[in-house]
Protein backbone atom coordinates (compact mmCIF):
# COMPACT_ATOMS: atom_id res chain seq x y z
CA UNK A 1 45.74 94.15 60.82
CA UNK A 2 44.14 93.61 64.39
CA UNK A 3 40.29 95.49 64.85
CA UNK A 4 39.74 98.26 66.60
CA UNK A 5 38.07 98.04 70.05
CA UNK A 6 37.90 100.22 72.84
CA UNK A 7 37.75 98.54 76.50
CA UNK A 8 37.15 100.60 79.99
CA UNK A 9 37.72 99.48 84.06
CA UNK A 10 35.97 101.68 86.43
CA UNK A 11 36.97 102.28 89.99
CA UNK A 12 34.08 102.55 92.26
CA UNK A 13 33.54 103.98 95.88
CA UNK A 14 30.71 101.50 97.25
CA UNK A 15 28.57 102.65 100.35
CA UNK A 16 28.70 99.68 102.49
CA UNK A 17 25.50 97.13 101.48
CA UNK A 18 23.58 100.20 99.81
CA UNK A 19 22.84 98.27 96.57
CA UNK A 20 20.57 101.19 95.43
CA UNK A 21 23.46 103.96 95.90
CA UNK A 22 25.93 101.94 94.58
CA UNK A 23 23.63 100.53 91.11
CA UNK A 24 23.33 104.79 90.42
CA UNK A 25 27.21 104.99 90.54
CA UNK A 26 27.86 102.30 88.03
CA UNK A 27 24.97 103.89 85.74
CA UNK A 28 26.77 107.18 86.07
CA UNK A 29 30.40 105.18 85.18
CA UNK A 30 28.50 103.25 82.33
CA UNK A 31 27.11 106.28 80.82
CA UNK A 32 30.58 107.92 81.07
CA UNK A 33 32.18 104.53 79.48
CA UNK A 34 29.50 104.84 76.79
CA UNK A 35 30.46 109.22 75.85
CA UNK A 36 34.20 107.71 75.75
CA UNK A 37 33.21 105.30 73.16
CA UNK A 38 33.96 101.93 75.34
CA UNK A 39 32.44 99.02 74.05
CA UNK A 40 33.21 97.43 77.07
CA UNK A 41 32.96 98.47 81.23
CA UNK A 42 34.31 96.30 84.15
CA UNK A 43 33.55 97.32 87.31
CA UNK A 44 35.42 95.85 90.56
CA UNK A 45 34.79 93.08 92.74
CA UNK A 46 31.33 92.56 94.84
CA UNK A 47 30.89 96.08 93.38
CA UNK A 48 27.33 96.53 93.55
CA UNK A 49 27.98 95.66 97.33
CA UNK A 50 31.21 96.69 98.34
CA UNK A 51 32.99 94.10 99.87
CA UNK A 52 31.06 93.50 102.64
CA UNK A 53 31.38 89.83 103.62
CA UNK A 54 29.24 89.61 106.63
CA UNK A 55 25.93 91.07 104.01
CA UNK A 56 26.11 88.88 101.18
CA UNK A 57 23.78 86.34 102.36
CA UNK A 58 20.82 89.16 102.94
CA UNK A 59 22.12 90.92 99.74
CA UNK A 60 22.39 87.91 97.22
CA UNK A 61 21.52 88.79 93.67
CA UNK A 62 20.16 86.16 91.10
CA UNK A 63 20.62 85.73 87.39
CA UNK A 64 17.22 87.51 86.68
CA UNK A 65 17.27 89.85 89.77
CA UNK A 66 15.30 92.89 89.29
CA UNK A 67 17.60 94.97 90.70
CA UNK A 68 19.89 94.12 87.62
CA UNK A 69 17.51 95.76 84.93
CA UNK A 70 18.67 99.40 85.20
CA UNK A 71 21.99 98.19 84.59
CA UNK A 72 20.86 95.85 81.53
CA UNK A 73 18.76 98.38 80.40
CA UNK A 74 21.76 100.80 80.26
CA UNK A 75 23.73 98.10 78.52
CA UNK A 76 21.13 97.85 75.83
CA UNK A 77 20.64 102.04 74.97
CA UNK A 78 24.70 102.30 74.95
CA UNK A 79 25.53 99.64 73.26
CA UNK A 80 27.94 98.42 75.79
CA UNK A 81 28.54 95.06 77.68
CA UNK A 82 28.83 96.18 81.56
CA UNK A 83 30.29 93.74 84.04
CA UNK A 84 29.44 94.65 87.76
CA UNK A 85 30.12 92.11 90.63
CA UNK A 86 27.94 90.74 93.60
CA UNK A 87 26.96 88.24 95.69
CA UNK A 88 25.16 85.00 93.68
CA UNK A 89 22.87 82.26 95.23
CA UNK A 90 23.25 78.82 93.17
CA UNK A 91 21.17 75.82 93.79
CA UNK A 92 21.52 77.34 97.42
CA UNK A 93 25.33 78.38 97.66
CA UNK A 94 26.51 81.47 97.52
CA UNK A 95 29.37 82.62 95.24
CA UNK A 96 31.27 85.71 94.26
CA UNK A 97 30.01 86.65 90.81
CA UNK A 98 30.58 89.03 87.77
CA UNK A 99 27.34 89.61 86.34
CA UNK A 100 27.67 90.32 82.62
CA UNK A 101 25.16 92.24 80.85
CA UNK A 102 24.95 92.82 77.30
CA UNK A 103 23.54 95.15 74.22
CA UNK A 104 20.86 92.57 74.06
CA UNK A 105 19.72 92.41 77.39
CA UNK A 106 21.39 89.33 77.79
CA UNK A 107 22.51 88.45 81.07
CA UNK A 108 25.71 85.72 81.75
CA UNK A 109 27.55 84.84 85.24
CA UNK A 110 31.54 83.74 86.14
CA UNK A 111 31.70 82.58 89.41
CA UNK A 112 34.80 83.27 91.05
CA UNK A 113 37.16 80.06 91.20
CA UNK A 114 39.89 80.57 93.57
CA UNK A 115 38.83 82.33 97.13
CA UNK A 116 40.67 84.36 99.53
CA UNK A 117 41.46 85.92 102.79
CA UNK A 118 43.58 89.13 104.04
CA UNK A 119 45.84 88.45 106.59
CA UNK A 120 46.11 90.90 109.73
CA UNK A 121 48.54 92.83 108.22
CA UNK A 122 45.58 94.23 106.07
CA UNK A 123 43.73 95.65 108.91
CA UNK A 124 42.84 99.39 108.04
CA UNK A 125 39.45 100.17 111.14
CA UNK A 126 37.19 97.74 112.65
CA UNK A 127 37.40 94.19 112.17
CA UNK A 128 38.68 92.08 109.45
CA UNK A 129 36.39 90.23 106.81
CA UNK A 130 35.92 87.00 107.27
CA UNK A 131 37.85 84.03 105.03
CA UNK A 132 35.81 83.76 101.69
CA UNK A 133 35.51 80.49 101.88
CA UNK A 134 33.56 80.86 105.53
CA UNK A 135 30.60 81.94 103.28
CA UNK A 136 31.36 81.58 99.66
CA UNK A 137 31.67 78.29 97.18
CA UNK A 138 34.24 77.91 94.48
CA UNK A 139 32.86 78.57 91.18
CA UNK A 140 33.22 77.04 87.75
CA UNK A 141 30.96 79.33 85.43
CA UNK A 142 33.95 80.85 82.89
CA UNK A 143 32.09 82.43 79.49
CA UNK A 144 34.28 83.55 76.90
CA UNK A 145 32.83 87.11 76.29
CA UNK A 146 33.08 87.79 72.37
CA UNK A 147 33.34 91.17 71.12
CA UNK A 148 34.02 93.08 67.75
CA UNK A 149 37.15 91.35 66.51
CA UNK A 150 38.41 90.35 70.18
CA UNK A 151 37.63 87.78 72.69
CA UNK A 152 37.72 88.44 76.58
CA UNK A 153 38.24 86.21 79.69
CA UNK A 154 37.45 87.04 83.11
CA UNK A 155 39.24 86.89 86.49
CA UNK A 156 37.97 87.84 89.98
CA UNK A 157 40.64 88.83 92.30
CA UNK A 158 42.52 85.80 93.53
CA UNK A 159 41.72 84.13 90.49
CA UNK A 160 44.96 86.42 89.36
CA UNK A 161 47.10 84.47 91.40
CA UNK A 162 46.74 81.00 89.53
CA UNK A 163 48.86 80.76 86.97
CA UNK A 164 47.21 78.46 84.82
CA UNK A 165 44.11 80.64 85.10
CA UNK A 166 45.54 83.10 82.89
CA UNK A 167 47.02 80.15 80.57
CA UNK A 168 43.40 78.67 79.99
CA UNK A 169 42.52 81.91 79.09
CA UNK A 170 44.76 82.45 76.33
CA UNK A 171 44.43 79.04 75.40
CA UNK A 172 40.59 79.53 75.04
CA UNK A 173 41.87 82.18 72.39
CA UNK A 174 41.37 85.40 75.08
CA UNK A 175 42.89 88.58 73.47
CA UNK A 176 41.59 90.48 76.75
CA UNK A 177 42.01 89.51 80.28
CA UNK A 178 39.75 91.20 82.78
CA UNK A 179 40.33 91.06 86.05
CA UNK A 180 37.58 92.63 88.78
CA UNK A 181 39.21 92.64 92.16
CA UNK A 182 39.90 94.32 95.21
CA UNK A 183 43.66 94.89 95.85
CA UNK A 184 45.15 96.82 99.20
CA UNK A 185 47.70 98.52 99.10
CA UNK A 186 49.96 96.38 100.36
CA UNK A 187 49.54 93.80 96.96
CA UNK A 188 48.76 96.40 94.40
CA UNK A 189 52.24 96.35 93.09
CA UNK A 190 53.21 92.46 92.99
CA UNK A 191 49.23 91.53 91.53
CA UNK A 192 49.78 94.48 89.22
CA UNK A 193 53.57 93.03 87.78
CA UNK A 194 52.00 89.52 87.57
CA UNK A 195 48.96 90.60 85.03
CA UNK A 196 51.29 92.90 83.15
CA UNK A 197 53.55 89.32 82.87
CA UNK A 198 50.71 87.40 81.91
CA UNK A 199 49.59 90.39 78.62
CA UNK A 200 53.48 89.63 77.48
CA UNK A 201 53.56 85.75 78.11
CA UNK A 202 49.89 85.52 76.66
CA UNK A 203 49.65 88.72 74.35
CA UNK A 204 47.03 89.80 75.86
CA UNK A 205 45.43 92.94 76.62
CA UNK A 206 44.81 93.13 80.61
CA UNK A 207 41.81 95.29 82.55
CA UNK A 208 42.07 95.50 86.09
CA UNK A 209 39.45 97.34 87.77
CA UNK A 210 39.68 98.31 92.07
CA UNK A 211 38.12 100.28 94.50
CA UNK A 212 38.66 104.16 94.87
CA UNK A 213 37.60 104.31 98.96
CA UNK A 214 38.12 101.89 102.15
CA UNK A 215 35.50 98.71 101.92
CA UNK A 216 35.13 96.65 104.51
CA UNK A 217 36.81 97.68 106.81
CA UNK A 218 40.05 97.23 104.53
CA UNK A 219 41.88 100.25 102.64
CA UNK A 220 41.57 99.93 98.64
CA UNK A 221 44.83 100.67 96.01
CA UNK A 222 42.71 102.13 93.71
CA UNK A 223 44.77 102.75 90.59
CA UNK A 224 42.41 100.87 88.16
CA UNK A 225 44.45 100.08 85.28
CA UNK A 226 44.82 99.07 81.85
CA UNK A 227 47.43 97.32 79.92
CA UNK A 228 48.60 96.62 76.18
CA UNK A 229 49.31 93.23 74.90
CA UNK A 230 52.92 93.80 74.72
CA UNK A 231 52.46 94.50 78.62
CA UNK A 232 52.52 98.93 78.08
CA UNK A 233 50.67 100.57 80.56
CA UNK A 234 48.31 102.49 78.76
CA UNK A 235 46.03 104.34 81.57
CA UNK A 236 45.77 104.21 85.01
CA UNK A 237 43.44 105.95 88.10
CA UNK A 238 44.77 108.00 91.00
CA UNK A 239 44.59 105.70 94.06
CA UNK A 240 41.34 106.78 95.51
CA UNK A 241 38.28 108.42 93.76
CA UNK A 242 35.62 107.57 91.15
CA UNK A 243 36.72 107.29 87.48
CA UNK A 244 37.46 105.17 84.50
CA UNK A 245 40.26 104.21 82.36
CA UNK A 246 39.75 103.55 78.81
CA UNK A 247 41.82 102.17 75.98
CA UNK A 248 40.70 101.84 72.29
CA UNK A 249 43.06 100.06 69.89
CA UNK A 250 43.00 101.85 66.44
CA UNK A 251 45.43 100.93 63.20
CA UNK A 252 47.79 103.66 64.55
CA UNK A 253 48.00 101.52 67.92
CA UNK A 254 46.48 102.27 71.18
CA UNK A 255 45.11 105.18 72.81
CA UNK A 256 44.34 105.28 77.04
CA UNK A 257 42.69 108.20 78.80
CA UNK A 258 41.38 108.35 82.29
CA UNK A 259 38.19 110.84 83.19
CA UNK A 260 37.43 110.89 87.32
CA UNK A 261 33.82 111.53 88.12
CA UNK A 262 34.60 112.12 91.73
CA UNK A 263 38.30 112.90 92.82
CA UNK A 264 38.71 111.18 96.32
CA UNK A 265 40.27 113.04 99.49
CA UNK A 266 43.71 114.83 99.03
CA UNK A 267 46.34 112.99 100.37
């Protein structure tokens, strides 16, 4: 019989390059993780940002940053491995990273592999974001996060979109796929139908965690989701607002709830 283990995505609202704003909303979504019993939060990509392309040089975290410690302190009193996502400098490049902090203190990095761009199409006020790889390196830093019973890989965004991404995963022995993105509307449902194929292809439970608000200057889904291993959605946000979904897998199977912190703006 498979462990129990309880996993959470949280959708976040950023305030464009306010790292200090943004670091108390992911406390607040940790904490709330934590009550839920999650052993386990993922926040979004370039979350402790918002995805604000034209900042990331001036806002660049590193491994030991000091701006990190609430968060790994946080990790540490729940008990909980948070993974929040900003800018990363690198022997002098600059990469799109999921910091991963741990009940330990530890701190790990994945650097995201495959970069993007949104077409035109995307456009929701002001000007588009540059191409990603205008200011960003490939990465190649891929941990295999070990928890409980269960092992979990990560994914940043367009890393999604590469098949064989999700295939070394599983292949590494991944029982959890987490994937910390930004999706528009316009690709929420063809990325979300291509990580529910890859929990049936790869039995593997699948996180995906998005913004709740407009970053920018590009309109988010929202909908933060979780999925079984047999590809079951098991909880999922509203499209805007600040929440989390959790899951926890017991011997009876799994459980999903979703608790909002901050409903966004009536449609």
């Amino acid at each position: 019989m498979k462990q129990p283990y309880s996993i959470s995505v949280a959708q976040t609202c950023p305030v464009r390059g306010n790292v200090t704003a943004n670091l108390s909303e992911h406390l607040q979504l940790a904490q709330l993780a934590s009550e839920h019993g999650a052993r386990l939060v993922l926040f979004p990509e370039l979350s402790l940002t918002g995805y604000e392309l034209d900042l990331a040089d001036a806002l660049a975290l590193s491994q030991e940053d000091p701006r990190l410690d609430p968060l790994r302190d946080a990790a540490c009193s729940y008990r909980l491995t948070i993974i929040a996502g900003a800018p990363v400098r690198l022997s002098s490049r600059l990469h799109i990273a999921a910091f991963i902090m741990d009940a330990q203190r530890g701190i790990n990095l994945y650097t995201k592999q495959r970069l993007g761009s949104f077409g035109e199409s995307a456009r929701c006020d002001g000007t588009l974001p540059p191409p990603e790889p205008a200011i960003f390196e490939p990465g190649s830093l891929d941990p295999l996060l070990e928890f409980d019973a269960d092992r979990a890989a990560l994914a940043i965004c367009a890393d999604i979109g590469d098949v064989q991404h999700a295939q070394r995963a599983a292949a590494r022995g991944a029982t959890s796929y987490l994937a910390s993105t930004f999706v528009i509307p316009s690709e929420f449902n063809s990325d979300s139908e291509r990580l529910r194929g890859y929990a049936t292809k790869h039995a593997m439970a699948i996180g995906l965690a998005n913004f709740g608000r407009s970053t920018g200057g590009l309109k988010a889904a929202g909908r933060s989701s979780i999925w079984s291993e047999g590809g079951e959605l098991l909880a999922q946000l509203p499209s805007t607002g600040t929440g989390i979904a959790v899951t926890t897998r017991s011997s009876s199977g799994w459980h999903g709830e979703v608790v909002m912190l901050e409903a966004g703006p009536a449609a």
